[in-house]
Protein backbone atom coordinates (compact mmCIF):
# COMPACT_ATOMS: atom_id res chain seq x y z
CA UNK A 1 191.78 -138.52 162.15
CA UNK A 2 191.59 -136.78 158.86
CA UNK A 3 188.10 -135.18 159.07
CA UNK A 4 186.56 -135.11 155.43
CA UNK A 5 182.63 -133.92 153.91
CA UNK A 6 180.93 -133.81 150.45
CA UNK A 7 178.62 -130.49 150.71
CA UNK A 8 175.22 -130.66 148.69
CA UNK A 9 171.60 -130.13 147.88
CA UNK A 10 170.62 -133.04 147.19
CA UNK A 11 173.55 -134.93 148.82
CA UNK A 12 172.23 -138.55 149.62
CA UNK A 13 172.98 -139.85 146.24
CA UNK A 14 176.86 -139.01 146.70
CA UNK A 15 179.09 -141.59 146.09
CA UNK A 16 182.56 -139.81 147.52
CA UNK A 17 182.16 -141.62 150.79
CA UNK A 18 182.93 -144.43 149.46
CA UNK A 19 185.71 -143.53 146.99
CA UNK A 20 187.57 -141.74 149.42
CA UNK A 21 187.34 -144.32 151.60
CA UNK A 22 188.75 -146.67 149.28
CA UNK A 23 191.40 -144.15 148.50
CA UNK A 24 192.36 -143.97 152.12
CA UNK A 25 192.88 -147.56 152.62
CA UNK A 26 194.88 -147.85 149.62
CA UNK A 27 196.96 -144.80 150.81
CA UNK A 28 197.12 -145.73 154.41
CA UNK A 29 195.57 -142.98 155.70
CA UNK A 30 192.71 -142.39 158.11
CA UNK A 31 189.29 -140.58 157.53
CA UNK A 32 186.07 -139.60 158.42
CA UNK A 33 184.41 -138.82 155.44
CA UNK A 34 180.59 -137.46 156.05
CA UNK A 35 177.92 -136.11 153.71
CA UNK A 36 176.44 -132.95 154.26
CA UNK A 37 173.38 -131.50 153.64
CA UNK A 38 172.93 -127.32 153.09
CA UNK A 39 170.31 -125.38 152.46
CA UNK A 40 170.30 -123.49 149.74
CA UNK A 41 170.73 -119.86 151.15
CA UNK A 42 172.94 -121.57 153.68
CA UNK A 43 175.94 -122.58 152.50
CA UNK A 44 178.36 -120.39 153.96
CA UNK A 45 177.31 -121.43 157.29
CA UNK A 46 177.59 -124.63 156.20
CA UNK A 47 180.99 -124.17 155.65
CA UNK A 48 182.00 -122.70 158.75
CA UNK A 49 180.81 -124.95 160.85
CA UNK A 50 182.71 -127.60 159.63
CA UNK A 51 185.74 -125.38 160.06
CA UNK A 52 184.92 -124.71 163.38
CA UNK A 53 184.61 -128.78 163.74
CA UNK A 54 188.00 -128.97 162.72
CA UNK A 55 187.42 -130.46 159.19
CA UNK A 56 190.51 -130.56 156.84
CA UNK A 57 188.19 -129.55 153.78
CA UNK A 58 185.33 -130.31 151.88
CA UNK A 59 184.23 -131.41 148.35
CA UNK A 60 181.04 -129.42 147.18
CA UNK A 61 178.77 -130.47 144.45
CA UNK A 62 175.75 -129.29 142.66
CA UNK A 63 174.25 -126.70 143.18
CA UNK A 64 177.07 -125.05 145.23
CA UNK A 65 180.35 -124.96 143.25
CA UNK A 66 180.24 -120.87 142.47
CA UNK A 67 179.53 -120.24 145.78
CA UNK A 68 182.05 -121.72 147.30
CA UNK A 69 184.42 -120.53 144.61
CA UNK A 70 182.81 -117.12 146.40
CA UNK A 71 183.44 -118.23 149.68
CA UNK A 72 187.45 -119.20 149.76
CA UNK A 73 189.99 -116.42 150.25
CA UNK A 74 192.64 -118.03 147.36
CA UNK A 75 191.93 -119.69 144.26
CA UNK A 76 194.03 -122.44 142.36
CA UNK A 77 194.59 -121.85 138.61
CA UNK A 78 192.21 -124.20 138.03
CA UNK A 79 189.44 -122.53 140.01
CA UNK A 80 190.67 -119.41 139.05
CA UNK A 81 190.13 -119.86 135.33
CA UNK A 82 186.43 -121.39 135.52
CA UNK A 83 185.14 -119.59 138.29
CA UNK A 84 183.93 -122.58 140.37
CA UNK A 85 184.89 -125.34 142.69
CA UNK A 86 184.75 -128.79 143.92
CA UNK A 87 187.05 -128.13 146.65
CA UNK A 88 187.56 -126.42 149.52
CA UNK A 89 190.85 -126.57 151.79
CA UNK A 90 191.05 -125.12 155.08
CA UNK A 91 194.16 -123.54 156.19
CA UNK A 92 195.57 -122.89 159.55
CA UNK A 93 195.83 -119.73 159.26
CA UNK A 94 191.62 -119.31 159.14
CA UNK A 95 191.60 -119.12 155.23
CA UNK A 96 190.40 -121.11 152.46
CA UNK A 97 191.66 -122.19 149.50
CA UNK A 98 189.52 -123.38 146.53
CA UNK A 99 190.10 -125.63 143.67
CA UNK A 100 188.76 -127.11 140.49
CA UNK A 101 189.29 -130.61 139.86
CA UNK A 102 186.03 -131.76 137.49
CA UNK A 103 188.39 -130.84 134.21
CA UNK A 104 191.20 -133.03 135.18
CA UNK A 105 188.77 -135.56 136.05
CA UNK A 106 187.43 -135.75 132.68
CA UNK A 107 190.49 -135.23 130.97
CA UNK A 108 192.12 -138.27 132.61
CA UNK A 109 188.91 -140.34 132.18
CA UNK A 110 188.84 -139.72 128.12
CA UNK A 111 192.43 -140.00 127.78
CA UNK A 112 192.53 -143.64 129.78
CA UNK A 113 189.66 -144.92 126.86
CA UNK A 114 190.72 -143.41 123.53
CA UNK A 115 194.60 -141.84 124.62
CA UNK A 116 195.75 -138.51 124.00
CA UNK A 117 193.44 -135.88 123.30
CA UNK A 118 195.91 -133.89 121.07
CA UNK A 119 194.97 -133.38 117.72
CA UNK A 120 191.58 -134.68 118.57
CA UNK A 121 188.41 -132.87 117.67
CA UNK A 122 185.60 -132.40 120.37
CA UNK A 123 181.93 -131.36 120.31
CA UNK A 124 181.04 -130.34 123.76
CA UNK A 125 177.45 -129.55 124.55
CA UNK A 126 176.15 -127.26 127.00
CA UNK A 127 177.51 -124.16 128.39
CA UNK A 128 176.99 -123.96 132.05
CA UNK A 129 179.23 -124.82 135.12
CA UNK A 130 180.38 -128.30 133.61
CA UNK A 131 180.99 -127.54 130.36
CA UNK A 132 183.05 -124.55 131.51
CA UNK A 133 185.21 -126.66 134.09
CA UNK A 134 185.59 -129.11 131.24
CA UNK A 135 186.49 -126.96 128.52
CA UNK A 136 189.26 -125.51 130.32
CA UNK A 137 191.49 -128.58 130.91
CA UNK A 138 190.16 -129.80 127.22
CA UNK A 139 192.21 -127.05 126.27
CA UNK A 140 194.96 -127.96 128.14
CA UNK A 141 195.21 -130.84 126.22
CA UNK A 142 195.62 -129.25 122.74
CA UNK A 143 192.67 -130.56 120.64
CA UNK A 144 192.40 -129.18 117.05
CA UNK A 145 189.30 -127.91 117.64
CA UNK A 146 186.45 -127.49 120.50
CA UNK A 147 183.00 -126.86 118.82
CA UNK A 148 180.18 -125.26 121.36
CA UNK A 149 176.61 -126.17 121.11
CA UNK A 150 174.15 -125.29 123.53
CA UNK A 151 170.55 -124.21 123.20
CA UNK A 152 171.09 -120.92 124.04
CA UNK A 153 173.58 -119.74 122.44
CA UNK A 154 174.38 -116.64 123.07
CA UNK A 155 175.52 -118.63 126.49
CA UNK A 156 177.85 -120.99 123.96
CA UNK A 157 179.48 -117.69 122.14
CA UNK A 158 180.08 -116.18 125.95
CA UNK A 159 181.94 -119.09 127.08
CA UNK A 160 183.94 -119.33 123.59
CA UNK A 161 184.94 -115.49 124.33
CA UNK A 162 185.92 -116.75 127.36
CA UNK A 163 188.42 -119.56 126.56
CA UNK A 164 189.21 -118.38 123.09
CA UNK A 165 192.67 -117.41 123.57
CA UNK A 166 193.65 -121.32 124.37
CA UNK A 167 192.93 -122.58 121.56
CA UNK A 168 190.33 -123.43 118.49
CA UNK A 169 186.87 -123.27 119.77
CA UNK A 170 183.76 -122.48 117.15
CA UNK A 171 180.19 -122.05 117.71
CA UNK A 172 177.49 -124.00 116.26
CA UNK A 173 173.38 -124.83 115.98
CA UNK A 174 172.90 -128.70 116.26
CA UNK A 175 171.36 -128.49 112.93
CA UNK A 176 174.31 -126.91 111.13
CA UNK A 177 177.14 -129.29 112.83
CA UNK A 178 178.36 -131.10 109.53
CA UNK A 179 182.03 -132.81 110.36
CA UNK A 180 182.26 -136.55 112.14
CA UNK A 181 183.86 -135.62 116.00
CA UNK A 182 186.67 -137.64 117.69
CA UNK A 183 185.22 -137.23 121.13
CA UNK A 184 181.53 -135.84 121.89
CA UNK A 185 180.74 -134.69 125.60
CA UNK A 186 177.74 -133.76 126.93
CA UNK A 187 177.83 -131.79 129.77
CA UNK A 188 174.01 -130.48 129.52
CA UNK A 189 171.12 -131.80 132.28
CA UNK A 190 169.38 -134.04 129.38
CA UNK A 191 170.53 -137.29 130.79
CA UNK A 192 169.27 -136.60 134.28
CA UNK A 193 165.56 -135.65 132.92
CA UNK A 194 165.94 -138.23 130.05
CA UNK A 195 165.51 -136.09 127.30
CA UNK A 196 166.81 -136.27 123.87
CA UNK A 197 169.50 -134.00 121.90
CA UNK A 198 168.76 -132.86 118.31
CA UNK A 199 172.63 -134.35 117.14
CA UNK A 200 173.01 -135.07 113.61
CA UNK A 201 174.15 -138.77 112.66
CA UNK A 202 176.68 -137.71 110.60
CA UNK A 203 178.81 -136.14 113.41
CA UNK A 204 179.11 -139.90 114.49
CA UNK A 205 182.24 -142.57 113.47
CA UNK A 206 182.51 -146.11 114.84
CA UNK A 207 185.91 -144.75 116.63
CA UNK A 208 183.70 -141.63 117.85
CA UNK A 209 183.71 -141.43 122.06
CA UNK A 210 180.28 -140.11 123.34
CA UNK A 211 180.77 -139.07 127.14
CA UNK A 212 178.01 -138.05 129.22
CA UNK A 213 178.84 -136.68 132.52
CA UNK A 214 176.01 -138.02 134.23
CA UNK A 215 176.54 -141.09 135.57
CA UNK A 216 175.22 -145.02 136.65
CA UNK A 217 172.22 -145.06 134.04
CA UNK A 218 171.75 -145.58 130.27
CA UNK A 219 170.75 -141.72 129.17
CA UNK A 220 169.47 -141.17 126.11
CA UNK A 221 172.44 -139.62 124.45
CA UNK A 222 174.44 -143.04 125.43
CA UNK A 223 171.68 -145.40 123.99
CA UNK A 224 171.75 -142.97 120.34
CA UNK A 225 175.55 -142.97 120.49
CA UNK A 226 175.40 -147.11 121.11
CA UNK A 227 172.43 -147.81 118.47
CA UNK A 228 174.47 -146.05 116.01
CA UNK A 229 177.89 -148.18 116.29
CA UNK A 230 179.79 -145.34 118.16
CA UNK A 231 181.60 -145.89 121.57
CA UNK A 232 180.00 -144.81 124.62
CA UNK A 233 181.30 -143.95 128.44
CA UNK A 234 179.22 -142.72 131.65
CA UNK A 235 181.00 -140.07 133.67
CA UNK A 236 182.08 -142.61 136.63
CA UNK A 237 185.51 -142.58 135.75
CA UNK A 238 185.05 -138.74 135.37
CA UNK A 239 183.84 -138.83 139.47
CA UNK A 240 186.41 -141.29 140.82
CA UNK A 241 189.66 -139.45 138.71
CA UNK A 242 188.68 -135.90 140.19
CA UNK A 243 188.55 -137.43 143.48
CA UNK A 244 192.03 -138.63 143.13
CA UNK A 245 193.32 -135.16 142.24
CA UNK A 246 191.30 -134.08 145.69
CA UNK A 247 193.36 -136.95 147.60
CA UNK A 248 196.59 -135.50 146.18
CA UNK A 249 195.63 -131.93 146.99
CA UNK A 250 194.70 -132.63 150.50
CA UNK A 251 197.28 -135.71 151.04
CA UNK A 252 200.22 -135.30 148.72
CA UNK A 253 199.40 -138.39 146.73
CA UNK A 254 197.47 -139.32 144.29
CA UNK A 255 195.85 -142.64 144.55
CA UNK A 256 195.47 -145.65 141.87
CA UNK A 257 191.98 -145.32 140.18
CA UNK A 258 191.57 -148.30 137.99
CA UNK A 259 190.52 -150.78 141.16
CA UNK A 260 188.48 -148.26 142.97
CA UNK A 261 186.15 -147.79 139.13
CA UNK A 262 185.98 -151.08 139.32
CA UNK A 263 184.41 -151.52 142.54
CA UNK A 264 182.21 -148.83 142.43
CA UNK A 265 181.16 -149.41 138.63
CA UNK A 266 180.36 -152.99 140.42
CA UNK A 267 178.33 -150.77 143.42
CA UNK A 268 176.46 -148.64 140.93
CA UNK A 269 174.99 -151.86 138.48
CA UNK A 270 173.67 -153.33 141.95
């Protein structure tokens, strides 16, 4: 029995039991797949003791992703580059291994709506954890241009800095955003305390993508994006395509996605 946990705070809400159980059966593999609760100041404990119960590895969500980028011994490049992590793998040797699998998740999420993502332009907004794990395999993908807002922004220059070297990324205020955007992300906490985002109409098309990362409710940034004719996506296909990269890290495979969305976007509207 492949032994299996989601570490959190809160963890409840997780839906990764049942997508990887979904991906197991498709896969033919068997799994116990638990959530876990951690207290804040105790994650590292946390993740030792399901070591020591002879877990296989663990996915980590909010809040804990930089610490247990802090916590494994190796890093993937896609760890590595972001400074964060969404999984952990044990090894037999005692050590851990972390990895980053939130970009790709995204990444294969827009590109299965709209296609490729070359040549596109993106506005991205935000600048923590999930806009940096997104921007990153954005990049990857060889957009003509990333533009940063956040509502800091020195915090949106900083993570430019960061990245700048792999490709075109600019800066800007909401209010001085003037060109219409291929794909718009939002990767800030608005939709979760249903708050609204200063965006200009005219960065809008009708073949525009607005993406918010947050997922299984109408946020406000979806219902603006819908009222004014543009297309709109919630970040479940974002949750269930990183989880498939996790299968194929810890299996060797990567599962088929499009049925499991389907049953959990059909879980989720319940």
């Amino acid at each position: 029995m492949n032994k299996l946990a989601v570490i959190g705070n809160p963890v409840k809400h997780s839906l990764s039991p049942q997508i990887f159980t979904l991906f197991a059966k498709q896969m033919g593999v068997e799994i116990q797949y638990d959530k876990v609760f951690s207290e804040l100041k105790d994650f590292s404990h946390t993740v030792t003791n399901l070591r020591e119960q002879d877990y296989m590895g663990a996915n980590v969500t909010v809040p804990f992703k930089q610490e247990a980028f802090e916590f494994a011994d190796e890093h993937a490049p896609s760890a590595q580059a972001v400074g964060v992590a969404n999984v952990l793998i044990f090894q037999e040797d005692g050590s851990t291994i972390a990895h980053n699998t939130d970009g790709i998740g995204i990444v294969n999420d827009v590109s299965r709506q709209i296609g490729e993502i070359k040549d596109k332009s993106i506005l991205l907004l935000g600048a923590g954890g999930a806009a940096k794990g997104a921007l990153y395999s954005l990049l990857q993908q060889q957009p003509s241009k990333v533009t940063l807002v956040n509502r800091t922004a020195s915090r949106a220059v900083e993570l430019r800095e960061q990245f700048e070297q792999l490709g075109n990324i600019q800066t800007s205020s909401f209010e001085a955003l003037s060109q219409p955007c291929d794909i718009i992300i939002n990767a800030t906490s608005s939709g979760l305390h249903n708050t609204k985002l200063p965006i200009p109409i005219h960065v809008l098309t009708q073949q525009t993508l607005c993406y918010d990362m947050v997922y299984g409710k109408s946020t406000p940034f979806l219902q603006w994006a819908e009222e004014n004719g543009a297309q709109t996506s919630d970040g479940l296909g974002m949750l269930v395509e990183q989880a498939a990269e996790g299968c194929k890290i810890w299996f060797g495979e990567r599962p088929e996605t499009a049925t499991v969305l389907a049953a959990l976007a059909q879980l989720v509207s319940k």
